[in-house]
Protein backbone atom coordinates (compact mmCIF):
# COMPACT_ATOMS: atom_id res chain seq x y z
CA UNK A 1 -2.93 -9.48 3.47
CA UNK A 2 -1.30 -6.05 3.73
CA UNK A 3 2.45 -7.46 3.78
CA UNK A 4 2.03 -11.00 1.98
CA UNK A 5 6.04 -11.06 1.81
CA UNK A 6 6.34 -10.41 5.75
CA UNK A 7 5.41 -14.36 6.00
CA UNK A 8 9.05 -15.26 4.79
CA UNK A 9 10.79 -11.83 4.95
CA UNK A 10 10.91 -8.99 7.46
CA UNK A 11 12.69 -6.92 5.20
CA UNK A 12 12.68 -4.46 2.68
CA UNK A 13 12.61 -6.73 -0.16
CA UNK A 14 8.85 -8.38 0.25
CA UNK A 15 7.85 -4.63 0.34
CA UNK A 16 9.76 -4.20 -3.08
CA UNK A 17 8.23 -7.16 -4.50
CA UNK A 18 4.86 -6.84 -3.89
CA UNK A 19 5.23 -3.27 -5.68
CA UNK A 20 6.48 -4.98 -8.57
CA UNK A 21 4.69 -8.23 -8.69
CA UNK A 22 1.61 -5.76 -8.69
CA UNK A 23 2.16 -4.79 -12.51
CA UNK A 24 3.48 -6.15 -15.45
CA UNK A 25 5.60 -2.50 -15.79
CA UNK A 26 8.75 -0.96 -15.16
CA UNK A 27 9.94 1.11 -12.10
CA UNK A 28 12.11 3.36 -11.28
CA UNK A 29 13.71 3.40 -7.40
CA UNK A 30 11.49 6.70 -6.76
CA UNK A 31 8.48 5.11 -7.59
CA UNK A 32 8.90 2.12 -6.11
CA UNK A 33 9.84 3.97 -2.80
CA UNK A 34 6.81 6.22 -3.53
CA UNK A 35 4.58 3.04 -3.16
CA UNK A 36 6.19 1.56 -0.22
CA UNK A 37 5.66 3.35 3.27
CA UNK A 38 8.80 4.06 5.08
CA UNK A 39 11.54 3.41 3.00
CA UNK A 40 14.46 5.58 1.39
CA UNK A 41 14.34 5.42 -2.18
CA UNK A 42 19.05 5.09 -1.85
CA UNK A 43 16.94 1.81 0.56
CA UNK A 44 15.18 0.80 -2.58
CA UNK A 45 18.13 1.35 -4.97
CA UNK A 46 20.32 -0.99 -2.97
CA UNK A 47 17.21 -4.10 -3.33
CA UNK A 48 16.44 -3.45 -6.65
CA UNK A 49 20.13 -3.74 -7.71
CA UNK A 50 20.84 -6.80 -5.62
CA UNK A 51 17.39 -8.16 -6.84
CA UNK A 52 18.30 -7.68 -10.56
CA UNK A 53 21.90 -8.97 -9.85
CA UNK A 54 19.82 -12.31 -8.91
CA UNK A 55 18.06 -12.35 -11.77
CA UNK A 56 14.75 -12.00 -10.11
CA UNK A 57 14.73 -8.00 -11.96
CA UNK A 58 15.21 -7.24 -14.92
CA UNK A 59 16.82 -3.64 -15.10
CA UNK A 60 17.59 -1.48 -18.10
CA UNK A 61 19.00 1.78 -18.59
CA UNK A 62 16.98 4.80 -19.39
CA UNK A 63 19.09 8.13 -19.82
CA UNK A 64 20.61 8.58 -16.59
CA UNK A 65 18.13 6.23 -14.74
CA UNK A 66 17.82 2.51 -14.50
CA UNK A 67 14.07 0.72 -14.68
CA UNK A 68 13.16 -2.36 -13.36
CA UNK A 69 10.68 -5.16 -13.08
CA UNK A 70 10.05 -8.35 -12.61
CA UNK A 71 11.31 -10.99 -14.70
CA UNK A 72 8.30 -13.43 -15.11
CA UNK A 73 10.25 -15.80 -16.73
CA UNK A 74 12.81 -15.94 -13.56
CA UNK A 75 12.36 -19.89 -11.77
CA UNK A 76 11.03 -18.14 -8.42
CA UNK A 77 8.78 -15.85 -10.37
CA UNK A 78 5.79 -17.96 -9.83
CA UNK A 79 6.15 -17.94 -6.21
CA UNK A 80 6.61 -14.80 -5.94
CA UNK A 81 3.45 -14.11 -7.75
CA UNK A 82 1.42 -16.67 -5.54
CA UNK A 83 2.47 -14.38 -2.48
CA UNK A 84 1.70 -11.40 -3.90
CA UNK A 85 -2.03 -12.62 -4.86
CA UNK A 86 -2.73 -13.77 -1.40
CA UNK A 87 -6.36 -11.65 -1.18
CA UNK A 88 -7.14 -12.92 -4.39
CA UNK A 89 -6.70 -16.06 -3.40
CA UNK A 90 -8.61 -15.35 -0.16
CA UNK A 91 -11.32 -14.13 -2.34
CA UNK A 92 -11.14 -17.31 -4.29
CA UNK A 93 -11.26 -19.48 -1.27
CA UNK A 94 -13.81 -18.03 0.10
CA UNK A 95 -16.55 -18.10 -2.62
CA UNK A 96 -15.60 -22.09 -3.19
CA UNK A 97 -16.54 -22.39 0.21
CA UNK A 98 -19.58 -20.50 0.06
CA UNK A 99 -20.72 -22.46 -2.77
CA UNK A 100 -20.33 -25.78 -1.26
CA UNK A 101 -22.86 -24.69 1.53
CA UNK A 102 -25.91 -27.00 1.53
CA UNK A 103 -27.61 -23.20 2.08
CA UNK A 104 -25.84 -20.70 0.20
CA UNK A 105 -26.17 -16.99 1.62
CA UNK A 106 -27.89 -14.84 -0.70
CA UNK A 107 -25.03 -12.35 0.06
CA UNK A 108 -21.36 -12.45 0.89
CA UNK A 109 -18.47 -9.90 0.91
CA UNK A 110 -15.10 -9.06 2.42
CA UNK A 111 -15.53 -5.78 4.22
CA UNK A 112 -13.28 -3.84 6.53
CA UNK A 113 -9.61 -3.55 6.77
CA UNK A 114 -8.95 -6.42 4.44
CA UNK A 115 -11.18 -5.58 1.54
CA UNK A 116 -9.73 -1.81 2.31
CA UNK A 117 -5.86 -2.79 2.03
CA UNK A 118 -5.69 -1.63 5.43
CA UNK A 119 -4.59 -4.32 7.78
CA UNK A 120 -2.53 -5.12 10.65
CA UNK A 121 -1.11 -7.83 11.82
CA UNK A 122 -3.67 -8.00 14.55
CA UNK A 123 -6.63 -6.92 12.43
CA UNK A 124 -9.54 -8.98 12.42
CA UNK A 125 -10.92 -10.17 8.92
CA UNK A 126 -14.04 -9.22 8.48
CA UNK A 127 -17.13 -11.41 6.33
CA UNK A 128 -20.26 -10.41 6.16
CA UNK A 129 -23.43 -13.03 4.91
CA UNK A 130 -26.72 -12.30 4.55
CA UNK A 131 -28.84 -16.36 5.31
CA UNK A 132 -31.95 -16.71 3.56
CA UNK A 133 -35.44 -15.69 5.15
CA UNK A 134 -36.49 -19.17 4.21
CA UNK A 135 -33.89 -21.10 6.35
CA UNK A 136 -35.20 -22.53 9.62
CA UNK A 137 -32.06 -24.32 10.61
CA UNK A 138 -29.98 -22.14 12.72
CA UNK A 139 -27.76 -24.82 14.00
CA UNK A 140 -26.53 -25.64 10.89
CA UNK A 141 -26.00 -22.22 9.62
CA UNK A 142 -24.18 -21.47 12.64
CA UNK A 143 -21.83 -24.44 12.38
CA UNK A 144 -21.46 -23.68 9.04
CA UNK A 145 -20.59 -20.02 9.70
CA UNK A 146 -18.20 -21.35 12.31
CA UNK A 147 -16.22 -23.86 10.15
CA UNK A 148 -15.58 -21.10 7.88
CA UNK A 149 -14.24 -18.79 10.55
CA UNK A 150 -11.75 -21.03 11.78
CA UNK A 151 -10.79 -21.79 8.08
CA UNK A 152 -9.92 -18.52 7.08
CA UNK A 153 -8.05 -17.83 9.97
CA UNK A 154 -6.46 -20.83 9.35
CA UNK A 155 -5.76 -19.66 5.91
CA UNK A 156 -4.37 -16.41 7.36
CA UNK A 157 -3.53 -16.75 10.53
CA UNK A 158 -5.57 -13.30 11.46
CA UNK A 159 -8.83 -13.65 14.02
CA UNK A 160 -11.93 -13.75 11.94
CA UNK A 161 -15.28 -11.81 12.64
CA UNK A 162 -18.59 -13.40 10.48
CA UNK A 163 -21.54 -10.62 10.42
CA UNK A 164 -24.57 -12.68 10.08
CA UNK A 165 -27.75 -11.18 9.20
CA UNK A 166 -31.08 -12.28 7.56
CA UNK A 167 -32.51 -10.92 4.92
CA UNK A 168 -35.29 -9.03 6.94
CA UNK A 169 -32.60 -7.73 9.07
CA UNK A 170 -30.24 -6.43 6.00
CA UNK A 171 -33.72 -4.74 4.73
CA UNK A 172 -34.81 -2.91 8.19
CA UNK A 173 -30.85 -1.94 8.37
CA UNK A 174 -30.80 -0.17 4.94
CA UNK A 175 -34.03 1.67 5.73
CA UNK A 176 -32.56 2.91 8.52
CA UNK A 177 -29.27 3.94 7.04
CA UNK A 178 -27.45 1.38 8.93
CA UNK A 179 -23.90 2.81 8.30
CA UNK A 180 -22.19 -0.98 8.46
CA UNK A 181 -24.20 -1.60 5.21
CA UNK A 182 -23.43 1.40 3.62
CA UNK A 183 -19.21 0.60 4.44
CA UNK A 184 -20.08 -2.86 2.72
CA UNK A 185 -21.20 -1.46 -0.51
CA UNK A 186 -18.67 1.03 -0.42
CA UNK A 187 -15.91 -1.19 0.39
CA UNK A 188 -16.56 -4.34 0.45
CA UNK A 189 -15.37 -7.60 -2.00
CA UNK A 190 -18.35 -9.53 -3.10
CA UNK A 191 -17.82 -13.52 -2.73
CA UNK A 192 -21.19 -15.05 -2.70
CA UNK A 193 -24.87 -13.75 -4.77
CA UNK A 194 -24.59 -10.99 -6.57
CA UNK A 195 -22.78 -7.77 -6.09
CA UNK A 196 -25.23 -5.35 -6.84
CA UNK A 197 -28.12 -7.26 -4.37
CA UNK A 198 -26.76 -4.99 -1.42
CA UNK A 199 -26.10 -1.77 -3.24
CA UNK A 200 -30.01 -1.54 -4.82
CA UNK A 201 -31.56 -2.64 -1.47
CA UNK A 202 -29.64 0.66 -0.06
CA UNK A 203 -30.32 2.83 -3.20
CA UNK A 204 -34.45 1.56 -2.84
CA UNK A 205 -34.50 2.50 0.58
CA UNK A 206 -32.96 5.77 0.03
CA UNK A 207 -35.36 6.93 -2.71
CA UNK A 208 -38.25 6.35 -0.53
């Protein structure tokens, strides 16, 4: 999630990519190197040139300076695109899945590292649901929770961590001040109920 390019590339250029896959606007070498930890922005001038010579770039001249993006016209753009967006599509993937649940939680995010942009190759991905107070089944919401844990690490290839809780057990938590709640809201990607259902239990217990 944090280097999408490292899957086909070790090298400098994924980095470079990403940073300009990111935003349909132009970049200069210093602000590309600006964005990518590490590297030398003479580093980033050699890619960016070699990238442009592909046709992959387009660069133009501005003063003294040269710009450059991506050309989204280019062949490989579209694949280049698809592994930029690879939380999206996590996000995506996740909330069909969630959907297709014969119980749907009444709460789902992406918290941690991943929903922070600040994963490492070992990181765990982190989900948290919230299951229904009405649900008596909890073999099949554990097998259900399971299948989706070895899906998205499937999908990712990183170890992945589900927080289950109930609803009861999301309430107590935010009227203690359960600080694992309070990184959800703050952090956390929203793929399942609604995105505020978390943020005015907290704010309700707080006022009290």
């Amino acid at each position: 999630m944090q280097k999408p390019f490292a899957v086909i590339t070790p090298t400098l250029d994924g980095d470079v990519f990403a940073v300009l896959a990111g935003a349909e606007a132009t970049f200069t070498p210093g602000q590309v190197a600006r964005l990518v930890p590490d590297a030398s922005v003479e580093g980033v001038r050699k890619v960016l040139r070699r990238l442009a010579a592909q046709g992959i770039l387009i660069s133009e001249r501005v003063g003294q300076a040269y710009t450059y993006q991506l050309n989204r016209e280019h062949l490989a753009a579209p694949a280049v695109l698809q592994l930029a967006g690879q939380r999206a599509a996590l996000l995506a993937r996740l909330q069909q899945a969630l959907d297709a649940w014969a119980v749907r939680p009444v709460h789902g995010a992406l918290f941690g590292s991943a929903a922070r942009g600040q994963m490492r190759l070992d990181s765990d991905i982190d989900v948290f649901l919230v299951r229904p107070d009405d649900d008596a089944d909890d073999e099949a919401w554990e097998a259900q929770g399971g299948e989706l844990a070895a899906a998205v690490t499937r999908w990712t290839g990183n170890d992945t961590r589900i927080l289950n809780m109930t609803e009861a057990e999301v309430r107590a938590g935010a009227a203690s001040g359960d600080p694992v709640l309070r990184s959800i809201v703050e952090d956390g990607l929203t793929v399942a109920g609604r995105s505020s259902w978390l943020r005015a239990l907290l704010r309700s217990a707080a006022a009290r």
